[in-house]
N, C-alpha and C. Protein backbone atom coordinates (compact mmCIF):
# COMPACT_ATOMS: atom_id res chain seq x y z
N UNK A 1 114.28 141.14 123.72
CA UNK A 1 114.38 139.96 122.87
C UNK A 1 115.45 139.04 123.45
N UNK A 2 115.09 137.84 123.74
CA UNK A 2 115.80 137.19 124.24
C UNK A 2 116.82 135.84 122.89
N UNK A 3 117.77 135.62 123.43
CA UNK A 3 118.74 135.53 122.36
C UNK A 3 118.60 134.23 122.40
N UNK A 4 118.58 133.62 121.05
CA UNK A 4 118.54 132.05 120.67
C UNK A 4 119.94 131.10 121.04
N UNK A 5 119.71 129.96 121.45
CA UNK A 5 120.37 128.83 121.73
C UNK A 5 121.68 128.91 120.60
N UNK A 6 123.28 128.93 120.62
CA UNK A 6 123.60 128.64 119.01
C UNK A 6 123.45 127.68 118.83
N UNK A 7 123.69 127.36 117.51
CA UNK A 7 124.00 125.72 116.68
C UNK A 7 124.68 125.42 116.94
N UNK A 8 125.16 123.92 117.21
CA UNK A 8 126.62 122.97 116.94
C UNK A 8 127.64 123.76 115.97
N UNK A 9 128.52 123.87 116.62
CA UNK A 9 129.85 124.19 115.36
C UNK A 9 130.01 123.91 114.51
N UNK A 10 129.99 124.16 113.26
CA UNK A 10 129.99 123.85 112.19
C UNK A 10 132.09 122.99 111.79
N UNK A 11 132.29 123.37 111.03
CA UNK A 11 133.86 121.80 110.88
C UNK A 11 134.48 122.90 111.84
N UNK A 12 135.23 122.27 112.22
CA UNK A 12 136.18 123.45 112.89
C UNK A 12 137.57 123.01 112.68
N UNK A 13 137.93 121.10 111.97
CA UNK A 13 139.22 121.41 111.32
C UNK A 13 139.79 120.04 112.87
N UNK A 14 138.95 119.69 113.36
CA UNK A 14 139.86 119.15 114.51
C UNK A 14 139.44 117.43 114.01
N UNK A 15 138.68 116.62 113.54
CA UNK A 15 138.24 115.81 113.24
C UNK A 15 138.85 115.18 112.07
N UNK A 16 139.50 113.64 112.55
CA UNK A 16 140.42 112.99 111.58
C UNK A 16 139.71 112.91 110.61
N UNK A 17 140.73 112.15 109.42
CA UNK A 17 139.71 112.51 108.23
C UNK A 17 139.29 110.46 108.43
N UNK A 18 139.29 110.01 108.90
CA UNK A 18 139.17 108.54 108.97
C UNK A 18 137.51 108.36 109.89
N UNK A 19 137.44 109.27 110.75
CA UNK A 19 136.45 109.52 111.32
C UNK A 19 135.16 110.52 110.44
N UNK A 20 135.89 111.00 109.56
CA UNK A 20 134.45 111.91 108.86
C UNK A 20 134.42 111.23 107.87
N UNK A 21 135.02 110.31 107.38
CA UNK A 21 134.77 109.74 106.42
C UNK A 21 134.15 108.27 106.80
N UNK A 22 134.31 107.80 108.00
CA UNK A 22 133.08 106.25 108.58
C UNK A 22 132.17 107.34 108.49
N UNK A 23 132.07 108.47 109.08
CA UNK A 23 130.51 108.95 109.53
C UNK A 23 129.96 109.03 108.14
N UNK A 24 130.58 109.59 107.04
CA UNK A 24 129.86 109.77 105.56
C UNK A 24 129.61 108.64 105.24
N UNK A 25 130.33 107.65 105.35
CA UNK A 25 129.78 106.26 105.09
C UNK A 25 128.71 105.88 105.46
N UNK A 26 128.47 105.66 107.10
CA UNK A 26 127.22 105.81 107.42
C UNK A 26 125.55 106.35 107.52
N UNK A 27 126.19 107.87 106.96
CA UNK A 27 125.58 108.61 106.42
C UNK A 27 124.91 108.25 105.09
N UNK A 28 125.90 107.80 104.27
CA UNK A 28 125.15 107.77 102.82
C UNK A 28 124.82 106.18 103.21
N UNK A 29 125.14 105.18 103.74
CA UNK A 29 124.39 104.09 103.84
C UNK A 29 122.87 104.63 104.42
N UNK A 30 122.63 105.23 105.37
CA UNK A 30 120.99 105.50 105.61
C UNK A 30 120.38 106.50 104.53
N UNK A 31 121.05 106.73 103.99
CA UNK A 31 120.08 107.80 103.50
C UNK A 31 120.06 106.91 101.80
N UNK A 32 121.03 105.72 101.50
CA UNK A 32 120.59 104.44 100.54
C UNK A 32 119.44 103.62 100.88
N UNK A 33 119.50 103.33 101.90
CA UNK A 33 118.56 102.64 102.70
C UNK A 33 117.06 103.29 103.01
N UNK A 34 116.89 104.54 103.04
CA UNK A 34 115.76 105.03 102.90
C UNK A 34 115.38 105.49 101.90
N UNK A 35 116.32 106.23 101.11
CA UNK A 35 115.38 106.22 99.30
C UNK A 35 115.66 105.42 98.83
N UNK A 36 115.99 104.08 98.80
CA UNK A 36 115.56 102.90 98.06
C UNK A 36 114.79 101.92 98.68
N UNK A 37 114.02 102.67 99.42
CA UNK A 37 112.81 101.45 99.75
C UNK A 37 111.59 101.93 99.29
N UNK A 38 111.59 102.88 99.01
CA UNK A 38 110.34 103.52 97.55
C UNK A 38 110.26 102.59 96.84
N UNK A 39 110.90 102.48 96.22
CA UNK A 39 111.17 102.16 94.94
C UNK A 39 110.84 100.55 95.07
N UNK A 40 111.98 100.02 95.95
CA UNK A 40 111.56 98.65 96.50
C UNK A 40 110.10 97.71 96.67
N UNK A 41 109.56 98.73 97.19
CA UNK A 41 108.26 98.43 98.24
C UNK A 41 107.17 98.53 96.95
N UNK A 42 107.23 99.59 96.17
CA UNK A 42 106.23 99.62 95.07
C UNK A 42 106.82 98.53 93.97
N UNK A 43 107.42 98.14 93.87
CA UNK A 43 107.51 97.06 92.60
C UNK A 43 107.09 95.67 93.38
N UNK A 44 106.78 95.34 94.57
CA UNK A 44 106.83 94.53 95.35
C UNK A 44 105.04 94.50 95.95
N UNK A 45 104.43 95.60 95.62
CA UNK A 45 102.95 95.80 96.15
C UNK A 45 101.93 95.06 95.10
N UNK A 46 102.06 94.69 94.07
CA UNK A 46 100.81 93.88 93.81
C UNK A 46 101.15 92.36 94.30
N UNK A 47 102.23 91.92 94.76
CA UNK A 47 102.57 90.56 95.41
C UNK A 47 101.83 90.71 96.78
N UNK A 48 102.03 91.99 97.41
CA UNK A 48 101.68 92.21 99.26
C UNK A 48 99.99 91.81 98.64
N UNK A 49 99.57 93.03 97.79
CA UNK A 49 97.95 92.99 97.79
C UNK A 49 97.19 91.33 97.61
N UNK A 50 98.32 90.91 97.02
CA UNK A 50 97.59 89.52 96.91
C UNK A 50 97.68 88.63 97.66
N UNK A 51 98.76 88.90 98.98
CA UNK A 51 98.61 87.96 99.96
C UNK A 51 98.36 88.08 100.78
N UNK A 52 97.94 89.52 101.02
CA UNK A 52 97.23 90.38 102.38
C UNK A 52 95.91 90.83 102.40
N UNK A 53 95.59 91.07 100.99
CA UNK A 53 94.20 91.16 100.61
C UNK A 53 94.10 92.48 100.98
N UNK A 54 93.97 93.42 100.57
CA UNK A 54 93.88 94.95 101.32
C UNK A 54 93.85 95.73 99.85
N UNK A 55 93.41 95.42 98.84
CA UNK A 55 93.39 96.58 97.82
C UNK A 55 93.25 97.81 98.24
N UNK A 56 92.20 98.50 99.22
CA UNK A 56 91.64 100.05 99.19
C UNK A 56 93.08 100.28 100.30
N UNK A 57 93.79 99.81 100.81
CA UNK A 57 95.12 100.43 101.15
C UNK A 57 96.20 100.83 100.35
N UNK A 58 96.42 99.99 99.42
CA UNK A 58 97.16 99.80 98.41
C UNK A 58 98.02 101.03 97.98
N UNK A 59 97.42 102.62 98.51
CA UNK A 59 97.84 104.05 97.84
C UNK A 59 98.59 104.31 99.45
N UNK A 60 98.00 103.69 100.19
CA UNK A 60 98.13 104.39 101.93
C UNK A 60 99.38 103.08 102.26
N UNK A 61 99.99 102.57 101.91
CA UNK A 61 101.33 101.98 101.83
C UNK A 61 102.40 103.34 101.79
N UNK A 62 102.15 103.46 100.30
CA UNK A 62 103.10 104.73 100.11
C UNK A 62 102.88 106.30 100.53
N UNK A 63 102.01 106.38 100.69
CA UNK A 63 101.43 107.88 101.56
C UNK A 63 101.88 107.59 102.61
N UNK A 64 101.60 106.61 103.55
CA UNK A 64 101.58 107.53 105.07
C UNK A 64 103.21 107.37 105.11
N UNK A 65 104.09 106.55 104.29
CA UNK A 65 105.63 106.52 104.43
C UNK A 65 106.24 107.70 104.36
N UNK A 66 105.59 108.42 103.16
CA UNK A 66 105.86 109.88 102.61
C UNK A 66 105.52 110.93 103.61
N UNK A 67 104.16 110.92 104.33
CA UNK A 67 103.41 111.67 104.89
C UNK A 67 104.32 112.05 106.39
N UNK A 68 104.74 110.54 106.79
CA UNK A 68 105.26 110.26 107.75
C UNK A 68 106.92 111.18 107.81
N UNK A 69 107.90 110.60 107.01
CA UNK A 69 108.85 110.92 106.70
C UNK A 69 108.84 112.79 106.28
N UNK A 70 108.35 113.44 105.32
CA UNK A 70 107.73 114.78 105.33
C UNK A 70 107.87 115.52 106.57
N UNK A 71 106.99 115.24 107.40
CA UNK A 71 106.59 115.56 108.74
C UNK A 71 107.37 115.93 109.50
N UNK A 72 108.23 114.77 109.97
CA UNK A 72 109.32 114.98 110.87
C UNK A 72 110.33 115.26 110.53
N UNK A 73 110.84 115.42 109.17
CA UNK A 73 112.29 116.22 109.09
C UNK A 73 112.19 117.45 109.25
N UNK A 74 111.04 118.92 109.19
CA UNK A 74 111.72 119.79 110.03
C UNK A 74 111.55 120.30 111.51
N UNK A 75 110.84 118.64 112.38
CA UNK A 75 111.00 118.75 113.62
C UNK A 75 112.17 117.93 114.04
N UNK A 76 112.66 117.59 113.21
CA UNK A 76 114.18 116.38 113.36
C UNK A 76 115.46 117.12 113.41
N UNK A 77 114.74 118.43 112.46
CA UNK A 77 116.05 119.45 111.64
C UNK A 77 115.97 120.57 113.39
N UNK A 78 115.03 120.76 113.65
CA UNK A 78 115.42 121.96 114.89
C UNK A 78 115.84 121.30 115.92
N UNK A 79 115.52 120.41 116.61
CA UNK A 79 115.91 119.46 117.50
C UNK A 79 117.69 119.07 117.47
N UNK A 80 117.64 118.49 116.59
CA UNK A 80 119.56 118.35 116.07
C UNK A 80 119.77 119.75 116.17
N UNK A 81 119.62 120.61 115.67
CA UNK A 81 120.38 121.68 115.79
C UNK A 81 120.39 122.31 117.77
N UNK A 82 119.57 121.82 118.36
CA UNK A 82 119.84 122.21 120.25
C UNK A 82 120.30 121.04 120.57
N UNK A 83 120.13 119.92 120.07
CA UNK A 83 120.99 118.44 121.08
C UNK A 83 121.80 117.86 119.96
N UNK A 84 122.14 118.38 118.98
CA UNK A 84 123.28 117.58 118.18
C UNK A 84 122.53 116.57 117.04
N UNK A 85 123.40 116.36 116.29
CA UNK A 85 122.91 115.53 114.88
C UNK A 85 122.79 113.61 115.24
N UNK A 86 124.51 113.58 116.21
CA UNK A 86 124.51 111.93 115.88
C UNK A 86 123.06 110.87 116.73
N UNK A 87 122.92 111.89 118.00
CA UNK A 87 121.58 111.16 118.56
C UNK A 87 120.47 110.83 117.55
N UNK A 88 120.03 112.00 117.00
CA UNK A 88 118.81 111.94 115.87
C UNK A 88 118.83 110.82 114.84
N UNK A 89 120.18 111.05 114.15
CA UNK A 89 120.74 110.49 113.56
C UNK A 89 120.62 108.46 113.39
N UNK A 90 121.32 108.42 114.56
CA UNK A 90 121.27 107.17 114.95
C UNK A 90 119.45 106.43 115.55
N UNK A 91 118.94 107.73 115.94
CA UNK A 91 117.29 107.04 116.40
C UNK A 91 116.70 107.04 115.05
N UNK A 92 117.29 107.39 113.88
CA UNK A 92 116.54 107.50 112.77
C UNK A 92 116.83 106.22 111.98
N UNK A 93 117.75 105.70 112.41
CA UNK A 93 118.44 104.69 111.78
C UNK A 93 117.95 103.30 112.27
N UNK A 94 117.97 103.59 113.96
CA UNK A 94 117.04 102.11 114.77
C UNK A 94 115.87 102.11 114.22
N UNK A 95 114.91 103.49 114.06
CA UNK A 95 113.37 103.11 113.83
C UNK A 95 113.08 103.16 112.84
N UNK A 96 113.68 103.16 111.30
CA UNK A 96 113.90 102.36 110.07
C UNK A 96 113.68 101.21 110.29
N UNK A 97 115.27 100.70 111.03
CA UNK A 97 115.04 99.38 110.91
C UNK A 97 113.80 98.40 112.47
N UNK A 98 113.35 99.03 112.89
CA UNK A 98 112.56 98.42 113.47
C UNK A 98 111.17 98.45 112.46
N UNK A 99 111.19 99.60 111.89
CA UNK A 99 110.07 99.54 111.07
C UNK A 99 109.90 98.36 110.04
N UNK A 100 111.16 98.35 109.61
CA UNK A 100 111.41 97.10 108.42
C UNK A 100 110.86 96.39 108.81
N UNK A 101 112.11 95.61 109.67
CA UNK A 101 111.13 94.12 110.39
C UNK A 101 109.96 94.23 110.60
N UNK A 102 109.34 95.07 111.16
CA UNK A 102 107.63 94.74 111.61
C UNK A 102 107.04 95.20 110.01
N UNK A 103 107.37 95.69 109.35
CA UNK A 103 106.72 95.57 108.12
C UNK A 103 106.86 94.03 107.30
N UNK A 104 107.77 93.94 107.33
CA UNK A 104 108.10 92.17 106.62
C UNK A 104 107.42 91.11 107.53
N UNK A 105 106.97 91.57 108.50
CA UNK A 105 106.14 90.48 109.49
C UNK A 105 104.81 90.44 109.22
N UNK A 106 104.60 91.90 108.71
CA UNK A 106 102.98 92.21 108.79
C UNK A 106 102.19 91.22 108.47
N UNK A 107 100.93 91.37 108.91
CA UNK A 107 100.07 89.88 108.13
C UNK A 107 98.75 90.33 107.54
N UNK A 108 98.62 91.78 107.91
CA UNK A 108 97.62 92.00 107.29
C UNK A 108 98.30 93.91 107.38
N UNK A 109 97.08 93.86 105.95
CA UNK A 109 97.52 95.70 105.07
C UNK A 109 97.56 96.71 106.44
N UNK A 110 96.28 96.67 107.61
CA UNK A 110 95.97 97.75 108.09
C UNK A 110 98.13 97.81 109.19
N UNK A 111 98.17 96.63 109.70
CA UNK A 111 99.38 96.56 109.95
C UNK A 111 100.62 97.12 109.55
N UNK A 112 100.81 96.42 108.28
CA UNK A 112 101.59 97.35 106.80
C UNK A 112 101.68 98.65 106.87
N UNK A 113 100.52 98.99 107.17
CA UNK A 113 99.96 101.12 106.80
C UNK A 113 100.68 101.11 107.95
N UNK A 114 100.45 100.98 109.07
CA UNK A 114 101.32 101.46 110.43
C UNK A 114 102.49 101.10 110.45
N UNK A 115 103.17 99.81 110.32
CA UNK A 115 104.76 100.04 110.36
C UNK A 115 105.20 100.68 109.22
N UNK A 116 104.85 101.11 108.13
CA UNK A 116 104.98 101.78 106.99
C UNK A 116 105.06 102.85 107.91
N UNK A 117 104.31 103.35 108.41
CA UNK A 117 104.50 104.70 108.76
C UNK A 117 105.66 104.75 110.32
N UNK A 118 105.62 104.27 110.67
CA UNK A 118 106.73 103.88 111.29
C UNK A 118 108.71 103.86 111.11
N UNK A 119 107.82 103.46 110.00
CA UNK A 119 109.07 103.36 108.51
C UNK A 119 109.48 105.24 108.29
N UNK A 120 108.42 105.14 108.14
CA UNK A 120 108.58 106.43 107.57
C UNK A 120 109.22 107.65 108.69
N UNK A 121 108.93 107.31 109.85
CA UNK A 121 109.53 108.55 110.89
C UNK A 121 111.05 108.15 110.45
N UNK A 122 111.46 107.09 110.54
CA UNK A 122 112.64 106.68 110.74
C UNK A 122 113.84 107.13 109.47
N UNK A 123 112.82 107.21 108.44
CA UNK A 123 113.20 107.65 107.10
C UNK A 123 113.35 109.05 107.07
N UNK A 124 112.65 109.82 107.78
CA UNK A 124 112.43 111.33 107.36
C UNK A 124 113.89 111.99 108.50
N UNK A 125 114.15 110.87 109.69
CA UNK A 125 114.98 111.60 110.56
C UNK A 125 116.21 111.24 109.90
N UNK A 126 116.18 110.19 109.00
CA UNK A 126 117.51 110.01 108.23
C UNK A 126 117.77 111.22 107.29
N UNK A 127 116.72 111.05 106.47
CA UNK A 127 117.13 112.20 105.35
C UNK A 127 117.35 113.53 105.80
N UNK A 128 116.86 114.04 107.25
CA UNK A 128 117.24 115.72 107.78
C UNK A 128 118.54 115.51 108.29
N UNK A 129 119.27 114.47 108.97
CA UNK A 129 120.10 114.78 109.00
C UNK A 129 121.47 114.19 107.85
N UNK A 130 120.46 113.66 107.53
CA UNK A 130 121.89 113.59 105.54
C UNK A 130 122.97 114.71 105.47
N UNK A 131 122.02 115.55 105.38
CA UNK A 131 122.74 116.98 104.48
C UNK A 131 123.19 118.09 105.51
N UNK A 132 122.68 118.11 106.73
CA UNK A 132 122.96 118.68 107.82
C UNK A 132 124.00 118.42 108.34
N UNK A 133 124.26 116.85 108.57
CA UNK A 133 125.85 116.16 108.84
C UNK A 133 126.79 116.65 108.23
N UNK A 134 126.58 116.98 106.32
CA UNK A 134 127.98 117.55 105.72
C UNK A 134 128.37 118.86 106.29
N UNK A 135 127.35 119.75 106.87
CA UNK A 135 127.68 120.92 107.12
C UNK A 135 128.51 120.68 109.23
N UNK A 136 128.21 119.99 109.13
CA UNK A 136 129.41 119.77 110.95
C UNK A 136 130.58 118.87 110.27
N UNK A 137 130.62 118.04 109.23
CA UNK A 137 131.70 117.28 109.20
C UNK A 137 133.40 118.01 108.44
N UNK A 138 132.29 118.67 107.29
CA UNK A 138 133.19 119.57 106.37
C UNK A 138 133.61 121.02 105.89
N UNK A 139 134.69 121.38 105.77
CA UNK A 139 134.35 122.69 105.86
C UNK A 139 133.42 123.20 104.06
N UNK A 140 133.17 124.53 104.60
CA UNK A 140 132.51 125.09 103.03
C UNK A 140 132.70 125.17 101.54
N UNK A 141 134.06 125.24 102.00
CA UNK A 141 134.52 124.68 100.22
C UNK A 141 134.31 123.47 99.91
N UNK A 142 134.45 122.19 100.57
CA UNK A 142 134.05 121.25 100.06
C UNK A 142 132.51 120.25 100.38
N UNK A 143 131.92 121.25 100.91
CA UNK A 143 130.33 120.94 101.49
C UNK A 143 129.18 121.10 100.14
N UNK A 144 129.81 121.68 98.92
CA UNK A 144 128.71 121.37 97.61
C UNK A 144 129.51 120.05 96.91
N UNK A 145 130.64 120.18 96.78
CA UNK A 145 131.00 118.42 96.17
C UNK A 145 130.48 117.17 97.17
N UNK A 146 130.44 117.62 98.19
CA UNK A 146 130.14 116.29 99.30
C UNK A 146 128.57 115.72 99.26
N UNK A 147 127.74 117.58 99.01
CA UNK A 147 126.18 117.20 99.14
C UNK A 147 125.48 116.63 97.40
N UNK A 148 126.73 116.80 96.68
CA UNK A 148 126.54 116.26 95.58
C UNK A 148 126.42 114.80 95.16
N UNK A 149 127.69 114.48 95.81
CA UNK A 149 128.13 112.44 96.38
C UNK A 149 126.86 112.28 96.69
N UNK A 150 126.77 112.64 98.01
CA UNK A 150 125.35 112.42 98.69
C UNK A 150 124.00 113.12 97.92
N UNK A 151 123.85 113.36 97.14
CA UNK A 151 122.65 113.87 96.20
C UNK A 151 122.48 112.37 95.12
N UNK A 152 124.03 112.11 94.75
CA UNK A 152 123.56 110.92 93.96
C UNK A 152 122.66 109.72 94.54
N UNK A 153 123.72 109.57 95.82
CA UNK A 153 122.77 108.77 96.41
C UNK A 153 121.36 108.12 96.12
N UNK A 154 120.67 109.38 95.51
CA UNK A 154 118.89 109.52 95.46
C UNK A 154 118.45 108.92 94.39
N UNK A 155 119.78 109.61 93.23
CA UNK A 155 119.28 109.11 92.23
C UNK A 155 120.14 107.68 92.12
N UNK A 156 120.68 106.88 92.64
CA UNK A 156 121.34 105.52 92.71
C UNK A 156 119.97 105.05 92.80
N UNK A 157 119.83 105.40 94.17
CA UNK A 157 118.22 104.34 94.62
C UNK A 157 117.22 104.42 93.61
N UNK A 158 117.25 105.50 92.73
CA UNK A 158 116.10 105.06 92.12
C UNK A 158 116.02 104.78 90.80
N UNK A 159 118.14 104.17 90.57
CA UNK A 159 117.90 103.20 89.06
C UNK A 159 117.71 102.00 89.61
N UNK A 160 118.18 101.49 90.65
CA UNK A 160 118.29 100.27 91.33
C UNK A 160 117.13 99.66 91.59
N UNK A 161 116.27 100.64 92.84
CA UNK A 161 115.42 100.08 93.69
C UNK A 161 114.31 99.47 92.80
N UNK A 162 113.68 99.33 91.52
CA UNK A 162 112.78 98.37 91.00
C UNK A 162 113.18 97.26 90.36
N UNK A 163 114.89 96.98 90.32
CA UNK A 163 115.20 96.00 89.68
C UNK A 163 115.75 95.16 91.09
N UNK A 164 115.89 95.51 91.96
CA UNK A 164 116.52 95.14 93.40
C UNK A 164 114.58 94.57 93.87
N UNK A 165 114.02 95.33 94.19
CA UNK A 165 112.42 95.00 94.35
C UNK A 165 112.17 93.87 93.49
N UNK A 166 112.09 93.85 92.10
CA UNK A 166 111.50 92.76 91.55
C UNK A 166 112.53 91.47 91.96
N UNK A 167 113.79 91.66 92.47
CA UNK A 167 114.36 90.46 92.21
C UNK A 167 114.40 89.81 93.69
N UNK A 168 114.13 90.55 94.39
CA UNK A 168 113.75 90.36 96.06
C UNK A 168 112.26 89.91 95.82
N UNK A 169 111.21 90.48 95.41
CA UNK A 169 109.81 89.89 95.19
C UNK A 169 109.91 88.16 94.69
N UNK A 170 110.70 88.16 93.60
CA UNK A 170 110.48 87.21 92.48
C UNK A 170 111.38 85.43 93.33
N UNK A 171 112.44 86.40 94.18
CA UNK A 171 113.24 85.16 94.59
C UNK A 171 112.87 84.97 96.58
N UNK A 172 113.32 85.44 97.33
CA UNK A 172 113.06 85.19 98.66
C UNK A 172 111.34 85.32 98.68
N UNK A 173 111.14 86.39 98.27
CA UNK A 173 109.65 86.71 98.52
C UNK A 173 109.64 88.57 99.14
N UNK A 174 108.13 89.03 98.77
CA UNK A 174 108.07 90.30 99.28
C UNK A 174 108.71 90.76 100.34
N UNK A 175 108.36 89.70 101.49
CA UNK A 175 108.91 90.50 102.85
C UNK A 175 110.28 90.82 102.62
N UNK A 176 111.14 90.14 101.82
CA UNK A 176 112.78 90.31 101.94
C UNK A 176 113.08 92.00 101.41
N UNK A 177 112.02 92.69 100.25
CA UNK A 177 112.11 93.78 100.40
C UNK A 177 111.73 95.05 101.94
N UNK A 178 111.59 94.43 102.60
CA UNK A 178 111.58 95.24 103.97
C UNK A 178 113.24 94.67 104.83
N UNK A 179 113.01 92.87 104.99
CA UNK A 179 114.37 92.68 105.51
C UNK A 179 115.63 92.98 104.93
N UNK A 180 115.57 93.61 104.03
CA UNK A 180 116.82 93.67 103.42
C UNK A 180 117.29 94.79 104.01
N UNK A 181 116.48 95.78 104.80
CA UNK A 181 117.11 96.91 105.25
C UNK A 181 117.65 96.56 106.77
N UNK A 182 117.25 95.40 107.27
CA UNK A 182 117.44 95.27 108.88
C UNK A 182 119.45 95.30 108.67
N UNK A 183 120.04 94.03 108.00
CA UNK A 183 121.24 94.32 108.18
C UNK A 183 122.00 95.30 107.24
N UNK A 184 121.54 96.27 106.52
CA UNK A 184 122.16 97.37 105.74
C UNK A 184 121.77 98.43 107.38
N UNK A 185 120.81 98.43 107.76
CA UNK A 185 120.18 99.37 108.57
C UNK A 185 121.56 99.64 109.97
N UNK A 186 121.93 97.93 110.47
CA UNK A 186 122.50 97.55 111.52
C UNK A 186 124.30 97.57 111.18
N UNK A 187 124.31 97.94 109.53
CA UNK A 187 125.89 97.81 109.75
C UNK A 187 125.88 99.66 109.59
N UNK A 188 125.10 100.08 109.28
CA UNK A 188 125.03 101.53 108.98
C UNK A 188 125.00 102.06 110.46
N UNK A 189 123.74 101.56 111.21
CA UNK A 189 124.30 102.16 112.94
C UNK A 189 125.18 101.76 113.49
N UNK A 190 126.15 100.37 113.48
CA UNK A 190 127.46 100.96 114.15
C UNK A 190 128.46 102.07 113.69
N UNK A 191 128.43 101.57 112.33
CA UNK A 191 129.46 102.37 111.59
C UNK A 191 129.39 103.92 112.12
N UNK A 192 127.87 104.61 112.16
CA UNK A 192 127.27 106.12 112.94
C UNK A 192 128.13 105.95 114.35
N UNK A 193 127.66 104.78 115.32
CA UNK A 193 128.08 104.46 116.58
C UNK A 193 129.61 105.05 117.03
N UNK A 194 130.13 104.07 116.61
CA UNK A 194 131.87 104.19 116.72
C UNK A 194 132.60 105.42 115.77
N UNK A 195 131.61 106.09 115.12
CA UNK A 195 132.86 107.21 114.40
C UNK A 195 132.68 108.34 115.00
């Protein structure tokens, strides 16, 4: 039997606290940024259906995001664990926000369904490494209060995200619920970047 690769070190105590605390920042900014665009995107879909015309998509908006996102967090989760968290991390964070933009561009549904899903890789590599990050940043005693902070997170996005959606629908227009993640997306990857 041949012996497995280890994991990244878990805290080991050497890491300022100014530095684990930008990275948690960053951290809980993507992982705001991806569960509140649920929420967003569906209070915002009978505006898309009516200017894109695509009713029989209308369910496959939010599926393949889910389907998408699902998928790749536990090929996101083994991967980080042989090449490290912040790479993943940070590619999860660019192809969010590349997804955004080309979703707020879309011009027609079948488009939508694909950067949606697009969306969605980018979303699912955020959320595997959410909770994975507390376990390299912190040590064990304080890694259930931390995944707790970051648990609210989820439920933040989802008192917010239909009153944030309708008011993004109602005032800029639909697409601004996709752009709104490009510069939350872009201050969240430096902040990952430099810590």
């Amino acid at each position: 039997m041949t012996a497995s690769k280890p994991l990244p070190a878990s805290f080991d105590g050497e890491l300022h606290p100014t530095v684990v605390m930008a990275s948690m920042a960053g951290v809980a900014a993507a992982m705001l940024m991806a569960s509140l665009d649920g929420t967003i995107v569906g209070t915002a879909m009978p505006r898309v259906i009516a200017e894109l015309h695509g009713f029989e998509h209308y369910t496959a908006v939010t599926t393949i995001y889910l389907l998408a996102s699902t998928t790749v967090v536990p090929i996101v989760g083994k991967l980080s664990d042989l090449y490290g968290r912040k790479l993943f991390l940070l590619a999860g964070v660019a192809i969010f926000v590349i997804g955004s933009a080309l979703c707020g561009a879309a011009t027609t549904m079948p488009q939508l369904v694909a950067f949606r899903g697009l969306q969605g890789i980018g979303g699912g590599f955020s959320q595997a490494m959410a909770f994975t990050t507390i376990a390299d940043l912190f040590p064990p005693a304080r890694r259930g209060r931390v995944s707790g902070i970051m648990g609210s997170v989820f439920g933040f996005s989802s008192v917010i995200g239909p009153a944030v959606g309708g008011y993004l629908t109602d005032g800029p227009g639909w697409r601004w619920c996709f752009y709104v993640n490009v510069p939350v997306g872009i201050a969240a990857f430096a902040i990952l970047f430099f810590a």
